[in-house]
C-alpha atoms as a PDB file:
ATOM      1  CA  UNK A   1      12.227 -12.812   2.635  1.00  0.00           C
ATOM      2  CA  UNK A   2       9.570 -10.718   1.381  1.00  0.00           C
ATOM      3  CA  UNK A   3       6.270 -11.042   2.862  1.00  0.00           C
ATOM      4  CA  UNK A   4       3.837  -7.939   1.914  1.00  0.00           C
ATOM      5  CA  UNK A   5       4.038  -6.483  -1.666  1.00  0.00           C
ATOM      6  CA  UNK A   6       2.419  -2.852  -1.804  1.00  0.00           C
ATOM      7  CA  UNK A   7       1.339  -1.049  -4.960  1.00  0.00           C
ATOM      8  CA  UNK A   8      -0.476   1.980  -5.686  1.00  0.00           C
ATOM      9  CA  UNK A   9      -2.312   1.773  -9.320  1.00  0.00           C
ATOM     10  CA  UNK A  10      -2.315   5.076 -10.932  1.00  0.00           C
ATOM     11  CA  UNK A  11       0.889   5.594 -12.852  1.00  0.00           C
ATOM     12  CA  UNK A  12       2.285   2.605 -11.296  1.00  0.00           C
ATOM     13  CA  UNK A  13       0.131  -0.661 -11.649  1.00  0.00           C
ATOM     14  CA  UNK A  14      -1.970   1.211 -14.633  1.00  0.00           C
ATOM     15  CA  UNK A  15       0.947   3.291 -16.515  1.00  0.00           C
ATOM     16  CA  UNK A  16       0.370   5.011 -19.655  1.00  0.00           C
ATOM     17  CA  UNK A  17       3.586   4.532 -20.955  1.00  0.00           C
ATOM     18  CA  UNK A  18       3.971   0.467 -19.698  1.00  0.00           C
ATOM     19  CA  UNK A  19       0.402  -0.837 -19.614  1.00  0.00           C
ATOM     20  CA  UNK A  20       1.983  -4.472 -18.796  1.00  0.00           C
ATOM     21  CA  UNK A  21       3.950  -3.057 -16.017  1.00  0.00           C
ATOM     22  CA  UNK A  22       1.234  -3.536 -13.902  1.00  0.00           C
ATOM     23  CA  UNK A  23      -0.774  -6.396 -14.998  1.00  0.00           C
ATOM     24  CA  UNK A  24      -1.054  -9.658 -13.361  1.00  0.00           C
ATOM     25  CA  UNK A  25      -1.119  -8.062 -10.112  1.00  0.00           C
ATOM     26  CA  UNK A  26      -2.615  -9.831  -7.435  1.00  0.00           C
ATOM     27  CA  UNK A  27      -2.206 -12.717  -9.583  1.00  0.00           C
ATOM     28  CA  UNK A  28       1.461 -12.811 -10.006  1.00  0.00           C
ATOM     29  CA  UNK A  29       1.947 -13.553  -5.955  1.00  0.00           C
ATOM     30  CA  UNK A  30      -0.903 -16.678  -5.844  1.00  0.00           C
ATOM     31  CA  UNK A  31       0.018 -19.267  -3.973  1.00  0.00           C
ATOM     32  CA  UNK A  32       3.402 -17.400  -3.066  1.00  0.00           C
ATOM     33  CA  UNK A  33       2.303 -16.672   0.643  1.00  0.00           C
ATOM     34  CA  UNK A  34       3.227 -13.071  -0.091  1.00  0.00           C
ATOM     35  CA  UNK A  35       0.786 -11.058   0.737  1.00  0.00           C
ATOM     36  CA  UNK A  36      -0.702  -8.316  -1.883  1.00  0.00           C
ATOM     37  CA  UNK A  37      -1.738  -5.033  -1.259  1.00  0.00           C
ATOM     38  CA  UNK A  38      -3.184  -1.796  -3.165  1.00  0.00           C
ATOM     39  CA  UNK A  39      -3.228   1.669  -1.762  1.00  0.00           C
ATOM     40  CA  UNK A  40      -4.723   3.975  -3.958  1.00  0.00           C
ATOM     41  CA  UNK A  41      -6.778   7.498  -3.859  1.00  0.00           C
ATOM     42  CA  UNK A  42      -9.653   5.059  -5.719  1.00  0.00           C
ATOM     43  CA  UNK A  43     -12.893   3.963  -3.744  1.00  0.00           C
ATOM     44  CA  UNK A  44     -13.287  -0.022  -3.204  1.00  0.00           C
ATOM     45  CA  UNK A  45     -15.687   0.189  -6.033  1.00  0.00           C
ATOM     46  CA  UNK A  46     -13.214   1.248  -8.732  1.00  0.00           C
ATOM     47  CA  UNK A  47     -10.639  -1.031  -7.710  1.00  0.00           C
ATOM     48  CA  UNK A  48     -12.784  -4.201  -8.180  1.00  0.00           C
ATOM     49  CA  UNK A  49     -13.952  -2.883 -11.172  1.00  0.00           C
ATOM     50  CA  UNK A  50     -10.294  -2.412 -12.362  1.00  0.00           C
ATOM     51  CA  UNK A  51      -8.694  -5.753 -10.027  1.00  0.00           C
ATOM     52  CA  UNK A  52     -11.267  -7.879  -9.936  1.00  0.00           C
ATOM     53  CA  UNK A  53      -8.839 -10.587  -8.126  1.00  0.00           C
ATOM     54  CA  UNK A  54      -7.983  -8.322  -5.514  1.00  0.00           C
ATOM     55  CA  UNK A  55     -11.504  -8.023  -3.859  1.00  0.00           C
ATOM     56  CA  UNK A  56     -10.695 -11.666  -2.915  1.00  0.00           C
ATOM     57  CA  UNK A  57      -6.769 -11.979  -2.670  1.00  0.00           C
ATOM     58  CA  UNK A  58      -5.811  -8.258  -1.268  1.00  0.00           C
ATOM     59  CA  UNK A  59      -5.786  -6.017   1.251  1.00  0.00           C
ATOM     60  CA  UNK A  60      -7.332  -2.625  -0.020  1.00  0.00           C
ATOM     61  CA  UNK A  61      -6.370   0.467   1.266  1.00  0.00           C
ATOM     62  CA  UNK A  62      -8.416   2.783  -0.210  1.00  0.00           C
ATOM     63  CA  UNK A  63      -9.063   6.407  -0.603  1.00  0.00           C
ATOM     64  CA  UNK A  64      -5.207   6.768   0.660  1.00  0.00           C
ATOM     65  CA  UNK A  65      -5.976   4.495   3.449  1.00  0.00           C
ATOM     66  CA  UNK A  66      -8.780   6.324   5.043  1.00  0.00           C
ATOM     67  CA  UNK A  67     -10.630   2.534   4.806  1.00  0.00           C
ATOM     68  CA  UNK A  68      -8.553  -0.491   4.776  1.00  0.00           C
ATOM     69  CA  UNK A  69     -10.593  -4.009   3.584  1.00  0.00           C
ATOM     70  CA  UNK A  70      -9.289  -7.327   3.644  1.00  0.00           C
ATOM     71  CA  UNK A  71     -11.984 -10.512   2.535  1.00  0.00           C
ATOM     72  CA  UNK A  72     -14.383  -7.577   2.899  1.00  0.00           C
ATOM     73  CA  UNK A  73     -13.273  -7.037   6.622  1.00  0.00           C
ATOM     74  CA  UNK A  74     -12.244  -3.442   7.814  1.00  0.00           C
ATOM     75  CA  UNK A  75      -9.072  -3.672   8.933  1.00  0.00           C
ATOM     76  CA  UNK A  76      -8.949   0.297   9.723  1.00  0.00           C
ATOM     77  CA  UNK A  77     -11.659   2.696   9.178  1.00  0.00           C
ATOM     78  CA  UNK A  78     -10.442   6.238   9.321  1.00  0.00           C
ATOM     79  CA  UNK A  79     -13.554   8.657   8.159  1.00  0.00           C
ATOM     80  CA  UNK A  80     -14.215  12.242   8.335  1.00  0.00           C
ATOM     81  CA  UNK A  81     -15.719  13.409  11.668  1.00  0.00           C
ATOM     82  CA  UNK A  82     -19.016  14.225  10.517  1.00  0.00           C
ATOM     83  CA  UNK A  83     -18.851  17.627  12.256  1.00  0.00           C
ATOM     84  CA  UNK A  84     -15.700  18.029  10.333  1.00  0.00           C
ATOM     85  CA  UNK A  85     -17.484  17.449   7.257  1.00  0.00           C
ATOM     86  CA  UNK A  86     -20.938  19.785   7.935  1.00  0.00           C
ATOM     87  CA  UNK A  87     -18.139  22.735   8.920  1.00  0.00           C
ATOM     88  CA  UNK A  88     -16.426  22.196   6.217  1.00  0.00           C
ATOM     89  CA  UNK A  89     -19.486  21.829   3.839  1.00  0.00           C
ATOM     90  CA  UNK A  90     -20.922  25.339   5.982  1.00  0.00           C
ATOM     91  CA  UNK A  91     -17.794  27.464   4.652  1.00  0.00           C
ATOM     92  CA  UNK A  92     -18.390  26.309   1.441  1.00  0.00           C
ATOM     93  CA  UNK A  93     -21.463  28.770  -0.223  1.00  0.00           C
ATOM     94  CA  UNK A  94     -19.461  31.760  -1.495  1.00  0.00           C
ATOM     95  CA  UNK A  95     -16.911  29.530  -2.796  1.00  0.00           C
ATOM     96  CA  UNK A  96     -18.864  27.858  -4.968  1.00  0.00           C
ATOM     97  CA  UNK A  97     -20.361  31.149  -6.264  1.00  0.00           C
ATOM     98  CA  UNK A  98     -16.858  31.722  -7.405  1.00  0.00           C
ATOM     99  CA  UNK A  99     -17.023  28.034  -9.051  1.00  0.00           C
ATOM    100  CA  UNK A 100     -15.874  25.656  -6.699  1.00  0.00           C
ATOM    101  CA  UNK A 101     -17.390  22.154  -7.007  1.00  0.00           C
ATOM    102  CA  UNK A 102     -17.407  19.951  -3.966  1.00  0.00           C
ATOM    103  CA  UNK A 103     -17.752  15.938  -4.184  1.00  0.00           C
ATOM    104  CA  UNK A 104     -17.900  14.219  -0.803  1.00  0.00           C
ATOM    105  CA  UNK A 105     -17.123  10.241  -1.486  1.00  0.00           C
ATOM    106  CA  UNK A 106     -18.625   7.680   0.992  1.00  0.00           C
ATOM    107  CA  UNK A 107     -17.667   3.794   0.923  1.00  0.00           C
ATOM    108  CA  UNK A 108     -20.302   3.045  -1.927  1.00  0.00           C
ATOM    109  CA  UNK A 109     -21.619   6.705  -3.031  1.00  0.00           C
ATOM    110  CA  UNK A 110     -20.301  10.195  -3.717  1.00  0.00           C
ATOM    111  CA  UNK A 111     -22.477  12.994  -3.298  1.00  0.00           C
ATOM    112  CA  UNK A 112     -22.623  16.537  -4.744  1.00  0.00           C
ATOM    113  CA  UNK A 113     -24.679  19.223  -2.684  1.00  0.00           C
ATOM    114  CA  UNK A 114     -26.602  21.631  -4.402  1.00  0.00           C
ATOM    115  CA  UNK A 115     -26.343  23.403  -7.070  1.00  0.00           C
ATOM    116  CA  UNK A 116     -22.256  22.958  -8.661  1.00  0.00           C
ATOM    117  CA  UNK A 117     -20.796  24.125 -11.332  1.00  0.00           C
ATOM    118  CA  UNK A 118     -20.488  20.471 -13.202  1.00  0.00           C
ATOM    119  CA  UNK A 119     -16.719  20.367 -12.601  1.00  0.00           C
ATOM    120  CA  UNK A 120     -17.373  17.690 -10.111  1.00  0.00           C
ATOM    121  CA  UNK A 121     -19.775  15.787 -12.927  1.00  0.00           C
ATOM    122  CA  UNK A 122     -17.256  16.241 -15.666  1.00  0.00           C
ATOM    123  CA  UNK A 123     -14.324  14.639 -13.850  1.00  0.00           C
ATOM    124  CA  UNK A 124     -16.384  11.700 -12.889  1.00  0.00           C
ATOM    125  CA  UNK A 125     -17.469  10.952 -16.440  1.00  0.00           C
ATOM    126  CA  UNK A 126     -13.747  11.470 -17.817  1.00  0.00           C
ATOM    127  CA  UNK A 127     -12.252   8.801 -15.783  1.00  0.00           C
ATOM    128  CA  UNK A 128     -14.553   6.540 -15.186  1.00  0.00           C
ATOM    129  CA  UNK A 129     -14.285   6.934 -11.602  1.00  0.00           C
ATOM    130  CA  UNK A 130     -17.655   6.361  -9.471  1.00  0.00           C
ATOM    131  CA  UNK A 131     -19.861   7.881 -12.294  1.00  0.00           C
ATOM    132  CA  UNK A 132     -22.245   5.636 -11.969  1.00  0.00           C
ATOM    133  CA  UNK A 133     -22.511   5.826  -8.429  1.00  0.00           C
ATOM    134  CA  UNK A 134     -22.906   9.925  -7.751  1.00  0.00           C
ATOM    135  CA  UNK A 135     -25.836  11.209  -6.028  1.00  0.00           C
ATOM    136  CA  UNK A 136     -27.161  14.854  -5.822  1.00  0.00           C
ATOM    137  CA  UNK A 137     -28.113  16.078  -1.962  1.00  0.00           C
ATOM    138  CA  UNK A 138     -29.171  19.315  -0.904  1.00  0.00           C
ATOM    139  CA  UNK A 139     -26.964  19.052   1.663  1.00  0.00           C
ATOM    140  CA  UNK A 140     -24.211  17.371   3.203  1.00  0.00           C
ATOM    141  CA  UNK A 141     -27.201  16.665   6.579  1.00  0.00           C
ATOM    142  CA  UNK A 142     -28.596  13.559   3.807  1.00  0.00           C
ATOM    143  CA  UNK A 143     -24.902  12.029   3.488  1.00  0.00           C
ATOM    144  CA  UNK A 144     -25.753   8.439   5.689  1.00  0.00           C
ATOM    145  CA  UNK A 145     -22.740   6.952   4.998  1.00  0.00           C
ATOM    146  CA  UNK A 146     -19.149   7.993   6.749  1.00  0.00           C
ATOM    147  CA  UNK A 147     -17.648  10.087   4.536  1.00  0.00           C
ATOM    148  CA  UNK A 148     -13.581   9.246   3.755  1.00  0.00           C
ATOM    149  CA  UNK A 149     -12.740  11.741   0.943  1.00  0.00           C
ATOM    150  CA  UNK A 150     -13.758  15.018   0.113  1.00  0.00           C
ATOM    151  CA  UNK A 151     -12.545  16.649  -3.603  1.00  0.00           C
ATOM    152  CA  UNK A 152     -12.401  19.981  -4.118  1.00  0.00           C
ATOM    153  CA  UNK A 153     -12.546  21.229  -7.574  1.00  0.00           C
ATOM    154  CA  UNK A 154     -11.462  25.062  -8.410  1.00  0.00           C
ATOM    155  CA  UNK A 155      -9.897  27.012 -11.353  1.00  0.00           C
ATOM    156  CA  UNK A 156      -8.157  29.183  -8.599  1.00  0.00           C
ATOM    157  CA  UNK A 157      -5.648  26.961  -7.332  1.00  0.00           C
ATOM    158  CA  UNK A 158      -4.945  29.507  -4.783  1.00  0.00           C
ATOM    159  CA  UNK A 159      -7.965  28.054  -3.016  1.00  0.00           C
ATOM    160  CA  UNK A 160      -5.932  25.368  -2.307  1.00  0.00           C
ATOM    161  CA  UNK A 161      -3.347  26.791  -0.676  1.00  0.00           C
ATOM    162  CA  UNK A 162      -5.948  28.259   1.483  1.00  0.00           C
ATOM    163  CA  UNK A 163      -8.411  25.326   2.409  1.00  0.00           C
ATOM    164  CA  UNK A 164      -4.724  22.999   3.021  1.00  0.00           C
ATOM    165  CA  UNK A 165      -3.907  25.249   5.507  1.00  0.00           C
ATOM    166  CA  UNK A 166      -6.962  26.411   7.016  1.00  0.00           C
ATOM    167  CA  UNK A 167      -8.100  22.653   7.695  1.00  0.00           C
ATOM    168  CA  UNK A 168      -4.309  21.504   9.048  1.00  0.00           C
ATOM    169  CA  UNK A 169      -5.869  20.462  12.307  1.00  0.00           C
ATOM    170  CA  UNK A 170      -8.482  18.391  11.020  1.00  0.00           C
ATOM    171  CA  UNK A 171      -7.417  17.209   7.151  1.00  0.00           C
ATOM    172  CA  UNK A 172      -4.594  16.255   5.464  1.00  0.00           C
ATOM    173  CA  UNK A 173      -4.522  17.526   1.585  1.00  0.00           C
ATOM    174  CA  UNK A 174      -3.667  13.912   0.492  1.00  0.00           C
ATOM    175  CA  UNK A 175      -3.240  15.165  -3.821  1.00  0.00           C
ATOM    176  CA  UNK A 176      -3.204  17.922  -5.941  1.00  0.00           C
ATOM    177  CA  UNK A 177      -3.120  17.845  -9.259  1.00  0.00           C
ATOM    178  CA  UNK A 178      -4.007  20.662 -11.625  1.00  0.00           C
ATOM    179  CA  UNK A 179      -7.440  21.982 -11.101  1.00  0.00           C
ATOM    180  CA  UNK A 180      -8.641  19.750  -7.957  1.00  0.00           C
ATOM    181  CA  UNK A 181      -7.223  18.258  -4.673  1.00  0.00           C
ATOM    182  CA  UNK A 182      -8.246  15.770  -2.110  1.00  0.00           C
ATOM    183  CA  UNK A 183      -8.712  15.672   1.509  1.00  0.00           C
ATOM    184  CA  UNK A 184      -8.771  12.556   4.367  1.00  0.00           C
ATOM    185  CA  UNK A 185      -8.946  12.503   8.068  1.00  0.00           C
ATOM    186  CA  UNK A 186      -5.688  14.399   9.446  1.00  0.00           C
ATOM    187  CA  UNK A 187      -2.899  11.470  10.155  1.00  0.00           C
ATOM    188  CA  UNK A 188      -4.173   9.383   7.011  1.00  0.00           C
ATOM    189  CA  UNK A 189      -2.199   8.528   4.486  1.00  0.00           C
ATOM    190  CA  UNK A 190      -0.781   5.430   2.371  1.00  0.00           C
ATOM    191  CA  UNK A 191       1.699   5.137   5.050  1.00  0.00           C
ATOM    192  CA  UNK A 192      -0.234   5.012   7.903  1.00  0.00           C
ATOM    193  CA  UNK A 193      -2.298   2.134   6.618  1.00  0.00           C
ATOM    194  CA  UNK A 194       0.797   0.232   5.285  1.00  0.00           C
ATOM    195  CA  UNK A 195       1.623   0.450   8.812  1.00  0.00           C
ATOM    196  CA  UNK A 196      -1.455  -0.899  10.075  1.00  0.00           C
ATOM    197  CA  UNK A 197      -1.791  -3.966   8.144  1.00  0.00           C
ATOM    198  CA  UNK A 198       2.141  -4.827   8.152  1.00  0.00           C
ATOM    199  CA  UNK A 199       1.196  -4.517  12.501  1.00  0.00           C
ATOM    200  CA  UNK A 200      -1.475  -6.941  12.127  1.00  0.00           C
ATOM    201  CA  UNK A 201      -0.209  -9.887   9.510  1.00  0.00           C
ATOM    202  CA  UNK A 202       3.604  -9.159  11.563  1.00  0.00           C
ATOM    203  CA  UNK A 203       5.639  -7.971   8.310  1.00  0.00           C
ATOM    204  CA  UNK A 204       8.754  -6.171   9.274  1.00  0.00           C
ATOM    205  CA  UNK A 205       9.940  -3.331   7.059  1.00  0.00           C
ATOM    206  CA  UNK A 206      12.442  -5.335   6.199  1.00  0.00           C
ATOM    207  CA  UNK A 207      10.103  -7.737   4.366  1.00  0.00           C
ATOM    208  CA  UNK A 208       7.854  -4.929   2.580  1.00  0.00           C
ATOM    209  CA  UNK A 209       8.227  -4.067  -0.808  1.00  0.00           C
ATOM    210  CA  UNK A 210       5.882  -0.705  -1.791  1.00  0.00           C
ATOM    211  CA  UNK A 211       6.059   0.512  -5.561  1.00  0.00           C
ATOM    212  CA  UNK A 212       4.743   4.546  -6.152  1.00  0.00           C
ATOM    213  CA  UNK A 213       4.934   7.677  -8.345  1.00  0.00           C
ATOM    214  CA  UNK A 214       2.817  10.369  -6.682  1.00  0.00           C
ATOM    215  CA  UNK A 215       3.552  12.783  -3.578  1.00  0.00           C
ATOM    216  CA  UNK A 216       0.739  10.298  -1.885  1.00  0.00           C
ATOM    217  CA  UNK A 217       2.773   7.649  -2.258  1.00  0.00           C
ATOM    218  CA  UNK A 218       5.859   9.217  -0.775  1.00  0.00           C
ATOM    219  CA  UNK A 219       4.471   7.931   3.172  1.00  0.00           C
ATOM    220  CA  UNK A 220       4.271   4.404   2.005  1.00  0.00           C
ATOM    221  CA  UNK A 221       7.275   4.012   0.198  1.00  0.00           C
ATOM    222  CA  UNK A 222       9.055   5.620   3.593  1.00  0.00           C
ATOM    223  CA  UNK A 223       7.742   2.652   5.610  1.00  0.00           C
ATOM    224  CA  UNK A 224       9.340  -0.215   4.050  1.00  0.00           C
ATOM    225  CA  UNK A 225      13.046  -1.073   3.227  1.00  0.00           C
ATOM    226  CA  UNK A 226      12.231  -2.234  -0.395  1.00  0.00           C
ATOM    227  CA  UNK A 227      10.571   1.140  -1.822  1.00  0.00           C
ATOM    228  CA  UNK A 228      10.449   1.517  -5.785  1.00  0.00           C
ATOM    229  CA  UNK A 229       9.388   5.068  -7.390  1.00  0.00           C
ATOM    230  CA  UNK A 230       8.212   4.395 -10.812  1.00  0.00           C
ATOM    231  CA  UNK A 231      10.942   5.507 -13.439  1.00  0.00           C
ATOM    232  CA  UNK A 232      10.424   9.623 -14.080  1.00  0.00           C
ATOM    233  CA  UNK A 233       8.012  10.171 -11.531  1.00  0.00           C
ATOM    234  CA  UNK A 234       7.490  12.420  -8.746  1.00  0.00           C
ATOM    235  CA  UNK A 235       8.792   9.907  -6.281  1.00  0.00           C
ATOM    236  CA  UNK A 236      11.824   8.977  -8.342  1.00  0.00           C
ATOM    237  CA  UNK A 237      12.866  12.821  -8.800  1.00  0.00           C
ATOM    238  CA  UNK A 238      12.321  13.911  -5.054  1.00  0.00           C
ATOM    239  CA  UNK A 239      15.258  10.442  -4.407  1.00  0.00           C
ATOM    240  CA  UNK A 240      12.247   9.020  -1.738  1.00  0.00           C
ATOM    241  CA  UNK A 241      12.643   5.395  -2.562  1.00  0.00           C
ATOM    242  CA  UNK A 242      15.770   2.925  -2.509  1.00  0.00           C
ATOM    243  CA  UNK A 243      15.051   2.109  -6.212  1.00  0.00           C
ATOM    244  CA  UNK A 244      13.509   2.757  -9.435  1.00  0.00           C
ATOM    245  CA  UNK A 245      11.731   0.673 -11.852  1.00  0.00           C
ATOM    246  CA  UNK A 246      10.221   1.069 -15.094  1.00  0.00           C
ATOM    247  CA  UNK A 247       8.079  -2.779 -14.533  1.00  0.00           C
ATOM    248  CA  UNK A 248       6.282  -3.280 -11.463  1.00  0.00           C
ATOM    249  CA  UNK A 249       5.196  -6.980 -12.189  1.00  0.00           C
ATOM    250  CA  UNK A 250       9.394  -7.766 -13.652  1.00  0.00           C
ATOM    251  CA  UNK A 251      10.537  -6.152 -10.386  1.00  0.00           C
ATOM    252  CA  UNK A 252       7.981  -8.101  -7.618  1.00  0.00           C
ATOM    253  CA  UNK A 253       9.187 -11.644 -10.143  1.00  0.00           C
ATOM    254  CA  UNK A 254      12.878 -10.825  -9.980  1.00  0.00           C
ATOM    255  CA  UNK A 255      13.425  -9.727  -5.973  1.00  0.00           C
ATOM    256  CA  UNK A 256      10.125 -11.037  -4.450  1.00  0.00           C
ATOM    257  CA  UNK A 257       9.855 -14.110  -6.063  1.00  0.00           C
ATOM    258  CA  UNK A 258      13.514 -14.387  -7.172  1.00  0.00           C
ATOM    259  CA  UNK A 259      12.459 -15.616 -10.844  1.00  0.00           C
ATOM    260  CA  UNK A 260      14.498 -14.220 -13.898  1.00  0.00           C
END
């Protein structure tokens, strides 16, 4: 019997080629006793902004499950050592000389530091994501709030190589997609937190279902027996889950809830 249903949202719950794959969810396990979950790269703030319902009805593993909410409780709270983050911020001048932008994402806020190329700005306004909630610091000392995610934004993907390795010991490079990547605490990922919450509500791997498509998925749809890798994605063509699906929210009715 299924007991914990798992979904990330980009390219999964919100998919540009199936935008009804995805909706309905929380709502389509109310009153089930299943218990939803979304683990996404997103803050808190964008995900009630997109899921409303799920501030209320779902645990929330956000910025790949650096901080883990359920009913607004922290269920795990993995930030950035602060040192880590004022070292990491210190190697960071003649980089962005070269036009590397730097956003540093708190529970509520994400701040910039100094002066930036506008990468950083430009990528917030295109999605959506946190605009409204950036600040400008003049340096990483005025961040008050634990820091969970730090974006790095480059034209010389090279620097990624660089920074993924350089910071092994103390981040894990969570995403990288074209002209940015991301960075948590070292040992966070989607997986970790899946693990955490199916510890503390007792859901066996056996009774997890997880849904993905990115390479930050691939921990979290390792940790449960019932893994799906959206249809043509990364997850799908690397074989990491037990199944594919093109319909999250036909797949959760048909095997979770056993509806046709």
């Amino acid at each position: 019997m299924i007991k914990l249903v798992c979904c990330d949202i980009d390219n999964t719950l919100l998919h540009k080629n199936n935008p009804a794959s995805g909706k309905g969810f929380p709502g389509v396990l109310d009153n089930t006793g299943i218990l939803p979950m979304i683990a996404t790269g997103r803050s808190v703030t964008d995900v009630a902004r997109l899921f409303p319902d799920a501030v209320k009805n779902a645990v929330i593993a956000s910025y790949d499950g650096a901080l883990v909410l359920f009913n607004g409780s922290k269920i795990s709270d993995r930030p950035v050592d602060v040192n880590i983050v004022r070292a990491f911020a210190d190697g960071f001048p003649g980089n962005l000389k070269a036009g590397c932008d730097v956003i540093y994402y708190g529970a509520t806020d994400c701040f910039t530091v100094g002066n930036n190329g506008g990468r950083a700005e430009r990528r917030l306004a295109a999605d959506d994501t946190m605009r409204d909630h950036l600040k400008k610091v003049a340096s990483v000392a005025e961040i008050r709030e634990p820091v969970y995610k730090i974006s790095v934004f480059s034209e010389n993907t090279s620097d990624f190589e660089y920074l993924a390795a350089d910071w092994a010991s103390y981040l894990n490079c969570v995403f990288r997609n074209g002209s940015w990547c991301e960075f948590v605490s070292a040992g966070t990922d989607k997986g970790f937190a899946l693990g955490v919450v199916m510890e503390k509500f007792g859901v066996t791997r056996a009774e997890a279902m997880a849904f993905g498509d990115g390479v930050n998925d691939f921990s979290m749809l390792e940790a449960v027996d019932f893994s799906f890798a959206i249809e043509g994605s990364a997850a799908d063509k690397e074989d990491v889950a037990e199944f594919v699906t093109s319909d999250v929210i036909r797949t959760i009715r048909n095997i979770a809830l056993g509806l046709k």
